[in-house]
C-alpha atoms as a PDB file:
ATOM      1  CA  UNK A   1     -18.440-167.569 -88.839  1.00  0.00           C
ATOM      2  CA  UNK A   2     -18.558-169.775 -85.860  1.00  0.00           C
ATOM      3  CA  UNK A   3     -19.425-168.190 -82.066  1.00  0.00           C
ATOM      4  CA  UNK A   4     -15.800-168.626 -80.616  1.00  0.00           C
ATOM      5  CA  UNK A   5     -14.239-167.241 -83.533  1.00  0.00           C
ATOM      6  CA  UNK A   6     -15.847-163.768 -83.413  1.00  0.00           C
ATOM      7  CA  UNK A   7     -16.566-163.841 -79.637  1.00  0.00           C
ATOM      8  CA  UNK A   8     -12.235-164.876 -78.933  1.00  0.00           C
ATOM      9  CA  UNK A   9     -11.032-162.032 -77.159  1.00  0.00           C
ATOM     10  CA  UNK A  10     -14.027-159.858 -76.606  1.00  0.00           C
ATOM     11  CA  UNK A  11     -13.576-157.943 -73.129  1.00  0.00           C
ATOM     12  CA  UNK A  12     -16.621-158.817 -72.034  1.00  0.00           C
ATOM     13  CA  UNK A  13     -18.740-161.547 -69.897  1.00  0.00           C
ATOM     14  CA  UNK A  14     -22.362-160.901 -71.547  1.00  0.00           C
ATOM     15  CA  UNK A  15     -25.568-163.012 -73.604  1.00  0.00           C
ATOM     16  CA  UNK A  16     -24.576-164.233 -76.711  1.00  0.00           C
ATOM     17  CA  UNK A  17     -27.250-162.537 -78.669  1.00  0.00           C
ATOM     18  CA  UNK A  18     -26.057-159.094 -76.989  1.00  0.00           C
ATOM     19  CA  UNK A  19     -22.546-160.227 -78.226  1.00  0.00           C
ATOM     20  CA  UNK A  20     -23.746-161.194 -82.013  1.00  0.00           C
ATOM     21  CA  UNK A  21     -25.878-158.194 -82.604  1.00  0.00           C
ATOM     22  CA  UNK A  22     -23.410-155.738 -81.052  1.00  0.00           C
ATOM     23  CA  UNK A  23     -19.425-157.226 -82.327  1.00  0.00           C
ATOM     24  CA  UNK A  24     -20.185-159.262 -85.005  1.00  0.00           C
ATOM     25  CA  UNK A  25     -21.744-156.529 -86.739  1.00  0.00           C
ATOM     26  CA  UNK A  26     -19.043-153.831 -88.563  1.00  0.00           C
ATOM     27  CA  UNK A  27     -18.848-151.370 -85.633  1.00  0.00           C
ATOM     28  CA  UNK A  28     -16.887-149.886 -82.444  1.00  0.00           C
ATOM     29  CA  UNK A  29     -15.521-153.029 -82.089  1.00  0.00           C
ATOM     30  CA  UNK A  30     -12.333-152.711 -84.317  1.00  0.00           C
ATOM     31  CA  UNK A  31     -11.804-149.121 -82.783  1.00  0.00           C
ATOM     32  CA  UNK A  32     -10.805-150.728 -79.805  1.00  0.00           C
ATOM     33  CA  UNK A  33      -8.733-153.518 -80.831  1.00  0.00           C
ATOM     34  CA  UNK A  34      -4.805-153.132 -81.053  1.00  0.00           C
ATOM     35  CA  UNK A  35      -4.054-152.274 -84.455  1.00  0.00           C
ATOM     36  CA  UNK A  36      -3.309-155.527 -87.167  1.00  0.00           C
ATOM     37  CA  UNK A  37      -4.763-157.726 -83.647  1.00  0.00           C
ATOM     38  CA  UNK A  38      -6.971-159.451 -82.323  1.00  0.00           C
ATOM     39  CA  UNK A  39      -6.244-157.483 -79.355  1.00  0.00           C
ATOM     40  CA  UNK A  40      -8.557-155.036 -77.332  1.00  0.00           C
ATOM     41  CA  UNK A  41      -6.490-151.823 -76.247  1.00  0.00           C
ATOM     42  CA  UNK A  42      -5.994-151.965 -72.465  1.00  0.00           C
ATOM     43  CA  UNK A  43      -8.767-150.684 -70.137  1.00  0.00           C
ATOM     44  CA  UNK A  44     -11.650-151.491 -72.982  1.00  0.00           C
ATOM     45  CA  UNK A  45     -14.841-152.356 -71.455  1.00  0.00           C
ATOM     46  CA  UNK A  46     -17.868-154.094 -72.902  1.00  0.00           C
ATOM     47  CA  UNK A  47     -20.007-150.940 -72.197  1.00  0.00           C
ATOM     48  CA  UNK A  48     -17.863-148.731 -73.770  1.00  0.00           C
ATOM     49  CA  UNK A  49     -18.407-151.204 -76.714  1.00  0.00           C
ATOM     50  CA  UNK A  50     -22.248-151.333 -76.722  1.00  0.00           C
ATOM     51  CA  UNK A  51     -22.366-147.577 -75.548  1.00  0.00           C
ATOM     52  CA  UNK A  52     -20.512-146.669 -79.051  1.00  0.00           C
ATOM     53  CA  UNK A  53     -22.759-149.136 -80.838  1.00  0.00           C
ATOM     54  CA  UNK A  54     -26.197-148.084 -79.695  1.00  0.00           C
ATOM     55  CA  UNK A  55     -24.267-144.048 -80.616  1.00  0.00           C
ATOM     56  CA  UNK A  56     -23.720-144.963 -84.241  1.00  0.00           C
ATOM     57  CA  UNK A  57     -26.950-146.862 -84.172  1.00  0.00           C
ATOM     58  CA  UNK A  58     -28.922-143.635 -82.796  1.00  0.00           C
ATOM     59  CA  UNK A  59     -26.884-141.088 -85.758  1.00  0.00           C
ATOM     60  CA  UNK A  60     -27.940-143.526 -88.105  1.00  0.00           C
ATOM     61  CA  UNK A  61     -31.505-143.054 -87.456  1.00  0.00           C
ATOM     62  CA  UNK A  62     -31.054-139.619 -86.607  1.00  0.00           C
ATOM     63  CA  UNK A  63     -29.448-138.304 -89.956  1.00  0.00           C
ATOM     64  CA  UNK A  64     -31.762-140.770 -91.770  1.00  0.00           C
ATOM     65  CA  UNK A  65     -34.696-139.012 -90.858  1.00  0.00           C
ATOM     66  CA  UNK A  66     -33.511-135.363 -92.004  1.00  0.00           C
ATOM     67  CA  UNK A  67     -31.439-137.112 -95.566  1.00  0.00           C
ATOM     68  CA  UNK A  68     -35.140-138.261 -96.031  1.00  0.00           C
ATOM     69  CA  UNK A  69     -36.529-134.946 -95.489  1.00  0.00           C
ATOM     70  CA  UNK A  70     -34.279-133.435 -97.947  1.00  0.00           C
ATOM     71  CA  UNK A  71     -34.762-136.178-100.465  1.00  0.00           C
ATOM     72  CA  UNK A  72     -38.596-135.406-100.463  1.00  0.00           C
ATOM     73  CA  UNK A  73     -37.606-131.677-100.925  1.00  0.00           C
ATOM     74  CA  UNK A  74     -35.583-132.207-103.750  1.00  0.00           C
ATOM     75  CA  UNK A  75     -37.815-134.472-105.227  1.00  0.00           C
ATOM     76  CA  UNK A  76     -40.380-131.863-105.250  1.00  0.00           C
ATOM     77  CA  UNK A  77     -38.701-129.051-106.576  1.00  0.00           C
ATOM     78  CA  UNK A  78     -37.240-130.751-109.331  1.00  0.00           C
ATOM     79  CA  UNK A  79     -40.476-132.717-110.739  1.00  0.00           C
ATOM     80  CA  UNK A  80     -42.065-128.618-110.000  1.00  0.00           C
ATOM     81  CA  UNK A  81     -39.818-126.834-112.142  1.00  0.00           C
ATOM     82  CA  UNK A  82     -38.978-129.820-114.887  1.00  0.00           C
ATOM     83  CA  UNK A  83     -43.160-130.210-115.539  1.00  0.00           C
ATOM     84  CA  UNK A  84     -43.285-126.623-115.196  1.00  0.00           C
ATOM     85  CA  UNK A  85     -41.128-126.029-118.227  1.00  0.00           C
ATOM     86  CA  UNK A  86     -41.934-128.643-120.385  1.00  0.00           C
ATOM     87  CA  UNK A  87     -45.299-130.434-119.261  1.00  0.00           C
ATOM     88  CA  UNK A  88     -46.756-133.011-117.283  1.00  0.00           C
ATOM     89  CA  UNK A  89     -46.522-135.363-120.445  1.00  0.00           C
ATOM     90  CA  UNK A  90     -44.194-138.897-119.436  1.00  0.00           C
ATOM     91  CA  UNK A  91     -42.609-137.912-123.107  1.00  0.00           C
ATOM     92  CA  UNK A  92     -40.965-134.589-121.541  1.00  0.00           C
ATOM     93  CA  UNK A  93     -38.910-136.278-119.160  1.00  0.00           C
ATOM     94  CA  UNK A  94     -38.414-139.127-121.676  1.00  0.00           C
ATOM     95  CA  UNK A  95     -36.850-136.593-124.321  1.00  0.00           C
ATOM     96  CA  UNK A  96     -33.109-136.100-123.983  1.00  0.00           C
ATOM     97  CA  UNK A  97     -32.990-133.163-125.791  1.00  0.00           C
ATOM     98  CA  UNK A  98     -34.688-131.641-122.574  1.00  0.00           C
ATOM     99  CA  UNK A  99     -31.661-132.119-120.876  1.00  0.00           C
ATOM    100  CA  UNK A 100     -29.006-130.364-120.927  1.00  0.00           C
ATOM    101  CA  UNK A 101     -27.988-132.835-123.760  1.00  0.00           C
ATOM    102  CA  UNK A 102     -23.972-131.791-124.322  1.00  0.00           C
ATOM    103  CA  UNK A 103     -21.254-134.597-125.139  1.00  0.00           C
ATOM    104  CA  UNK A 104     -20.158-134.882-121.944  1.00  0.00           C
ATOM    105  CA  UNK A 105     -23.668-135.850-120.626  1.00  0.00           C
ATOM    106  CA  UNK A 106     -24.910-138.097-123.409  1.00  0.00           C
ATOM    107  CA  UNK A 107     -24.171-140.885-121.643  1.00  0.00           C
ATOM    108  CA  UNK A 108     -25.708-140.045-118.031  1.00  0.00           C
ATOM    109  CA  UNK A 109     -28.725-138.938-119.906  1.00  0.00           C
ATOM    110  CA  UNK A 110     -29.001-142.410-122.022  1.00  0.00           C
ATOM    111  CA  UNK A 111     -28.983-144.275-118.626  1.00  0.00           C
ATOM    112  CA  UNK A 112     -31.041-141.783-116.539  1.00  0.00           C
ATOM    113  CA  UNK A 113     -33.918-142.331-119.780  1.00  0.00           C
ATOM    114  CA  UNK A 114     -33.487-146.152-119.261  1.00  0.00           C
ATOM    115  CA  UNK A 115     -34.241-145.964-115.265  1.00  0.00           C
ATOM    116  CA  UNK A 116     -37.120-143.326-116.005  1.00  0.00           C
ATOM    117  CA  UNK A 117     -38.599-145.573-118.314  1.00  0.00           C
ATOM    118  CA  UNK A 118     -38.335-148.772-116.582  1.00  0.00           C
ATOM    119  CA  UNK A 119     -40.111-147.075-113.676  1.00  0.00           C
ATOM    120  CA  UNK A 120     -42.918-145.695-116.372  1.00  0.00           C
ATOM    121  CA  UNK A 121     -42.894-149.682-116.866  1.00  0.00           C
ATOM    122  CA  UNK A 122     -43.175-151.047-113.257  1.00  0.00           C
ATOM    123  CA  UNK A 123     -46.222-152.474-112.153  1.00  0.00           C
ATOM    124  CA  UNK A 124     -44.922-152.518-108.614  1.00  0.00           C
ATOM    125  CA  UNK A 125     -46.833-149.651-107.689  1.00  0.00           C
ATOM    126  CA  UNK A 126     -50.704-149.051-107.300  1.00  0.00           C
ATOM    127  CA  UNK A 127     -50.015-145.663-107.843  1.00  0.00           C
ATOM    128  CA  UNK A 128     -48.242-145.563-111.098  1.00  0.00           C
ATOM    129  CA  UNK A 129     -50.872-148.605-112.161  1.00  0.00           C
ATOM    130  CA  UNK A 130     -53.817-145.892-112.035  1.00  0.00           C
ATOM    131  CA  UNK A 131     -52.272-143.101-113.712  1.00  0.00           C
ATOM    132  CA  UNK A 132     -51.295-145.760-116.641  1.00  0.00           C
ATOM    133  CA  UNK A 133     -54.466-147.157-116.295  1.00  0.00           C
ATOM    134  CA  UNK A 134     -56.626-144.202-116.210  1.00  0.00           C
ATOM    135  CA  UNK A 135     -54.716-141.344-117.761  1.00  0.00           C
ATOM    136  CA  UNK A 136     -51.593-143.621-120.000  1.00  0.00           C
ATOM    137  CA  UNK A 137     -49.258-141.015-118.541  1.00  0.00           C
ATOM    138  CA  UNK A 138     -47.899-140.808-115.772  1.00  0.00           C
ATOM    139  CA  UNK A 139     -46.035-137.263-115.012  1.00  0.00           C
ATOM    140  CA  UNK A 140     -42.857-136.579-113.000  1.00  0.00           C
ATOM    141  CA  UNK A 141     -44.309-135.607-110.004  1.00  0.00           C
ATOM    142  CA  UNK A 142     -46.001-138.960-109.169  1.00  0.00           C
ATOM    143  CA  UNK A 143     -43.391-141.175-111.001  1.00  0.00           C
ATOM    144  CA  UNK A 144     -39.991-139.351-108.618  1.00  0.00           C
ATOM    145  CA  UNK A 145     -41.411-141.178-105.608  1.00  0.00           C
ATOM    146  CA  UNK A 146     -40.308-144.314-107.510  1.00  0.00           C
ATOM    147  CA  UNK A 147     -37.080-142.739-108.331  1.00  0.00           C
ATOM    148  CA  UNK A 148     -33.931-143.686-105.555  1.00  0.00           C
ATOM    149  CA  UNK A 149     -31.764-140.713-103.678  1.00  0.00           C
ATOM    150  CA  UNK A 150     -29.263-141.740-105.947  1.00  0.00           C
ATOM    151  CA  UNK A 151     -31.405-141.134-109.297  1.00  0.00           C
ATOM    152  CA  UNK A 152     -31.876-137.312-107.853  1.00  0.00           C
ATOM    153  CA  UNK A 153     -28.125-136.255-108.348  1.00  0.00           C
ATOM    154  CA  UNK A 154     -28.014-137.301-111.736  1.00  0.00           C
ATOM    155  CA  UNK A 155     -31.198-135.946-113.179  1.00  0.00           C
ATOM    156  CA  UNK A 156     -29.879-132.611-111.162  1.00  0.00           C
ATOM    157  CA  UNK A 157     -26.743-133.042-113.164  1.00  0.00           C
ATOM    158  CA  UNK A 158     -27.908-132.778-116.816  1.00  0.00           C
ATOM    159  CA  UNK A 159     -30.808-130.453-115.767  1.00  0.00           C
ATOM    160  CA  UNK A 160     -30.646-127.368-117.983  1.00  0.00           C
ATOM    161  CA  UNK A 161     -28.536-124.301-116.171  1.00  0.00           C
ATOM    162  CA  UNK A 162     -32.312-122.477-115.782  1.00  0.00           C
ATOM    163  CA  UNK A 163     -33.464-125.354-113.675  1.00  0.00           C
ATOM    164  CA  UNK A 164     -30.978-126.036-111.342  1.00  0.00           C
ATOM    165  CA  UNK A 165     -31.034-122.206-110.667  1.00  0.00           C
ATOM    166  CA  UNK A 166     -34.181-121.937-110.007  1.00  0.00           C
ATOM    167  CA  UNK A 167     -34.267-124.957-107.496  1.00  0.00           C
ATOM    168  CA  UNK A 168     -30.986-123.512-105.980  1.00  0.00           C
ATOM    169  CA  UNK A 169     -32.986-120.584-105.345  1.00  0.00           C
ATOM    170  CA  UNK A 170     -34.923-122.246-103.057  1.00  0.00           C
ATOM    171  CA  UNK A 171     -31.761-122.326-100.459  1.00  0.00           C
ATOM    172  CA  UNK A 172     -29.769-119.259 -99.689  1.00  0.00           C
ATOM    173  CA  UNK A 173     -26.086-119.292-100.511  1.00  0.00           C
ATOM    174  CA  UNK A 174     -26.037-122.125-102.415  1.00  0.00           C
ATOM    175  CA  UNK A 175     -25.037-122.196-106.063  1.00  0.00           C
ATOM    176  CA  UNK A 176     -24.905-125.265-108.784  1.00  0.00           C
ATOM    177  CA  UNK A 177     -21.747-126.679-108.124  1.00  0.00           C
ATOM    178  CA  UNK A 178     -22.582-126.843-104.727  1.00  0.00           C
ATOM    179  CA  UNK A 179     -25.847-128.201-105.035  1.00  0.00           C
ATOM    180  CA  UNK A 180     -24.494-131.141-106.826  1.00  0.00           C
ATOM    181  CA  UNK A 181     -21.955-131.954-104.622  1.00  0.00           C
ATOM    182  CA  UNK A 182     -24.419-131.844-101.793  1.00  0.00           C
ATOM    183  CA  UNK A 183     -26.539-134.317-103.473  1.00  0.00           C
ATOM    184  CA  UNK A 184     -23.149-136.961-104.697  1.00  0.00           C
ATOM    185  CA  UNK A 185     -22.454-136.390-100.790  1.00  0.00           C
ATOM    186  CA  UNK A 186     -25.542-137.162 -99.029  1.00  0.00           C
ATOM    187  CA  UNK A 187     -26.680-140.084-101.776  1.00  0.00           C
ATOM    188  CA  UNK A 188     -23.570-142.153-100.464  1.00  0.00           C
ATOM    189  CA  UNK A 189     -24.092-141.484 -96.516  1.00  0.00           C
ATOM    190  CA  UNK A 190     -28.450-141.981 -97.162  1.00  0.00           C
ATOM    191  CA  UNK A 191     -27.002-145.307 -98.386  1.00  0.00           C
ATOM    192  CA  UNK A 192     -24.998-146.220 -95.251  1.00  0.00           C
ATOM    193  CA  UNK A 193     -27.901-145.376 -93.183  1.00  0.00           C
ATOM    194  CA  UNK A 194     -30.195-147.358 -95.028  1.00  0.00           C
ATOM    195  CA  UNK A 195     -28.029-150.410 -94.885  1.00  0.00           C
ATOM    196  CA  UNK A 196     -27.282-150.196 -91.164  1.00  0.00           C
ATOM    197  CA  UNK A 197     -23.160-149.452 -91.699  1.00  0.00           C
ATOM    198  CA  UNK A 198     -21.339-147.626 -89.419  1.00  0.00           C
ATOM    199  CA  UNK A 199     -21.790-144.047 -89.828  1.00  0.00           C
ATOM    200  CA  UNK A 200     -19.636-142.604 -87.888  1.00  0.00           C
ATOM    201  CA  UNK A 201     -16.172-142.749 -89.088  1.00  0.00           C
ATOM    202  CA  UNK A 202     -17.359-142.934 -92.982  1.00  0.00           C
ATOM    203  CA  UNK A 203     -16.218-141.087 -95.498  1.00  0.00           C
ATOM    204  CA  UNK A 204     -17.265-140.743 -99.307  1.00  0.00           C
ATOM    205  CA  UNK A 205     -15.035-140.147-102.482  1.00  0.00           C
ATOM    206  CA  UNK A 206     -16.662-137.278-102.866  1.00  0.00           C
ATOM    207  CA  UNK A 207     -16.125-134.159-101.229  1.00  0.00           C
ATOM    208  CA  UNK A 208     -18.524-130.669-100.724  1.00  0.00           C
ATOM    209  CA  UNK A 209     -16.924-127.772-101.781  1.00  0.00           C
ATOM    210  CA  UNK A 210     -14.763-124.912 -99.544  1.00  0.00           C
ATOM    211  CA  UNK A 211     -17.576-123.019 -98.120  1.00  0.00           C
ATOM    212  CA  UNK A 212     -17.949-119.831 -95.737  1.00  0.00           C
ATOM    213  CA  UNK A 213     -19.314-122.010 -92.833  1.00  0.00           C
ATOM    214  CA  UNK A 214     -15.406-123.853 -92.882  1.00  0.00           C
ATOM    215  CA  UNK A 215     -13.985-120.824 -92.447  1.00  0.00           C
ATOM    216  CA  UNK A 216     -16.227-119.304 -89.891  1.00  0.00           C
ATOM    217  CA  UNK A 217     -16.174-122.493 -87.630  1.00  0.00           C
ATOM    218  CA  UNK A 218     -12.053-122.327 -88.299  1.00  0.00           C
ATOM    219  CA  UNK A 219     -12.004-125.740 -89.288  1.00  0.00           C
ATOM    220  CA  UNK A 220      -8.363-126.775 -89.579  1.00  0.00           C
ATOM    221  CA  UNK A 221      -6.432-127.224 -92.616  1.00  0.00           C
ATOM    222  CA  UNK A 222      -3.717-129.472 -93.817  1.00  0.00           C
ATOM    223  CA  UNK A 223      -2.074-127.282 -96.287  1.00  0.00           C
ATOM    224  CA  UNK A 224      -4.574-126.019 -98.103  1.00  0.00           C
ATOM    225  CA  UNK A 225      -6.989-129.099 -97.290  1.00  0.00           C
ATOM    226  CA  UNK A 226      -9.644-128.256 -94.803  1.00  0.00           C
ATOM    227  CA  UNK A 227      -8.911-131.486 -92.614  1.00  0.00           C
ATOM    228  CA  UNK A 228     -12.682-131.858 -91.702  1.00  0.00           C
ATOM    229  CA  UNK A 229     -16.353-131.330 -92.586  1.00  0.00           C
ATOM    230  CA  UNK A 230     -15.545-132.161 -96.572  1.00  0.00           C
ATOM    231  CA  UNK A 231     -16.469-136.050 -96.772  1.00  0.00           C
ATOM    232  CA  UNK A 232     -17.273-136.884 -93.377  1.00  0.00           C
ATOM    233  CA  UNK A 233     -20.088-136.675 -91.201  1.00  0.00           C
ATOM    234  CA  UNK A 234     -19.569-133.341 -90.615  1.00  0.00           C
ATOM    235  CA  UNK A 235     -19.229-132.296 -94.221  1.00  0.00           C
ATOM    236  CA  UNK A 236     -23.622-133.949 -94.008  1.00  0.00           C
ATOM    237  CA  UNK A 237     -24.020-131.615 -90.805  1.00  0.00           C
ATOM    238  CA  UNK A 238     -22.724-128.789 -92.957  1.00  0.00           C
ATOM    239  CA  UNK A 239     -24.741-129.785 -96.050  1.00  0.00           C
ATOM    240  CA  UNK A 240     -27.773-130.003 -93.618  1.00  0.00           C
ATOM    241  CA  UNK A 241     -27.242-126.511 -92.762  1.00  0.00           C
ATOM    242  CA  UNK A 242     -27.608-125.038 -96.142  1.00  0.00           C
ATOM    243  CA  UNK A 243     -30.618-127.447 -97.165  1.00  0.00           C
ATOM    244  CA  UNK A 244     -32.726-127.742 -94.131  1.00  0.00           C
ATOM    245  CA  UNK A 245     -34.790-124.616 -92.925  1.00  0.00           C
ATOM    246  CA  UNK A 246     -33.717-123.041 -89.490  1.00  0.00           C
ATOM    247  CA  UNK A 247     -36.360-124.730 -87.963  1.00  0.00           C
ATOM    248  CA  UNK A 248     -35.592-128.010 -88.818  1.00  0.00           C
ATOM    249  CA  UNK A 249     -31.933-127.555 -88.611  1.00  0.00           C
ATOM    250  CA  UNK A 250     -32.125-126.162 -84.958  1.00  0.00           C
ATOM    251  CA  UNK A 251     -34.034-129.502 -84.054  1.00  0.00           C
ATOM    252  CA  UNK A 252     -31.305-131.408 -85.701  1.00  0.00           C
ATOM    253  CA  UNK A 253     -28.645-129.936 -84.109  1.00  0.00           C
ATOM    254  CA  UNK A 254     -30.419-130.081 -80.836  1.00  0.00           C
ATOM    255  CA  UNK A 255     -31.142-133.540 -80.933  1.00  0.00           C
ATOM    256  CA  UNK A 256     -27.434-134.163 -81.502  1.00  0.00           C
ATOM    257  CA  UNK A 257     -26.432-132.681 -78.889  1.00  0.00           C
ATOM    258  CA  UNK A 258     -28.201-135.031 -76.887  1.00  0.00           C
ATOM    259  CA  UNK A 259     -27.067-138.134 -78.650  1.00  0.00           C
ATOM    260  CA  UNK A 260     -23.271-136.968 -78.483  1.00  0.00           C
ATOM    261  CA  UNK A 261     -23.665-135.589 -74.894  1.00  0.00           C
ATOM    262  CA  UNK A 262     -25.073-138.966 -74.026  1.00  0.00           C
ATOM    263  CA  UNK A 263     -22.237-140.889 -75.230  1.00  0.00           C
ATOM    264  CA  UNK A 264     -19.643-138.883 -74.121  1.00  0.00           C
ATOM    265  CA  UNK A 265     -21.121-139.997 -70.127  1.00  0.00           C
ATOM    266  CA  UNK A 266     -20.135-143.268 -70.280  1.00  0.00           C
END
């Protein structure tokens, strides 16, 4: 895309390389523009631009840090309770019938077997070299860290009904279903943050389910639709507040405040 083309229009007198990191990038800038124009809505100014840019910029890193914290969680508990039933032995986990092996999941469990075994394969990793090196077996615990957030939801998914209750145990007030729609949820929005998108104003597909915290904030509905906090950012501040300890929650929340507080000055 050439300079002028992006740069036509911008509100703004500034350095080009503030202009090319901050509008050609997929951000604030359409939020201001005129609907189906190339128009900026009257009034716009280029700090109000960058000021909503360097916002979405600070969530991103932000809610990155805690999806992270929850991925290592989750991570843990499952490779805990899977080797604790059947074994530190690379054939446990390789063994479909340890899954919860039903029609319906055949064919998640044929593809999560594939990924578990190409990582059992990888030589990518000085890690996973010395356990096949040393000990030709490399068990769960050590071979999840090779595993992707978006691996976790499915191996949660065709975990037997014991499993998943005992790792939903670890989180009060949270039951299966729930679980795994936490995990759908916050695989997609892990993704945006990795990937530098704008976080803001995304929403997944997927949505968390109806839970006592909607109610007790009195989250609005639309009909019978609450109208946020299902596959927004808020529905991941939600999620957060089930899976994240009260410690660590409180410092999220805290450090939002600041970043939305912040924003909200200019």
């Amino acid at each position: 895309m050439r300079r002028n083309q992006w740069r036509s229009g911008c509100p703004c007198s500034a350095p080009d390389e503030i202009v090319s990191e901050t509008l050609w990038y997929n951000t604030s800038c359409s939020l201001f523009r005129v609907p189906l124009t190339k128009k900026y809505k009257e009034g716009t100014t280029f700090n109000e631009i960058v000021a909503l840019y360097e916002f979405d910029s600070n969530l991103r890193e932000l809610f990155f840090k805690y999806l992270l914290q929850i991925e290592r969680h989750m991570r843990s508990l499952m490779s805990y309770y899977f080797s604790e039933k059947y074994g530190e032995t690379q054939d446990a986990y390789l063994n479909a019938h340890n899954y919860n092996n039903s029609q319906r999941n055949h064919r998640i469990i044929s593809r999560l077997i594939s990924t578990l075994q190409r990582a059992v394969n990888t030589t990518d990793y000085v890690y996973i070299n010395y356990y096949r090196s040393n000990y030709n077996n490399i068990p769960l615990w050590v071979l999840s860290n090779v595993l992707t957030f978006g691996n976790l939801p499915k191996m949660y998914k065709v975990f037997p009904q014991t499993l998943r209750s005992k790792i939903c145990k670890n989180f009060d007030y949270v039951n299966q279903r729930q679980m795994e729609q936490f995990l759908s949820v916050l695989t997609k929005f892990r993704n945006v943050c990795a990937h530098g998108e704008r976080l803001f104003t995304y929403r997944t597909i997927d949505n968390i389910s109806d839970l006592p915290l909607h109610q007790k904030m009195s989250i609005p509905k639309r009909g019978i639709q609450y109208v946020y906090g299902k596959n927004d950012l808020f529905a991941v501040v939600i999620a957060f507040r089930y899976l994240l300890s009260t410690e660590d929650f409180s410092a999220f929340k805290q450090k939002l405040t600041i970043e939305i507080t912040n924003v909200t000055k200019n």
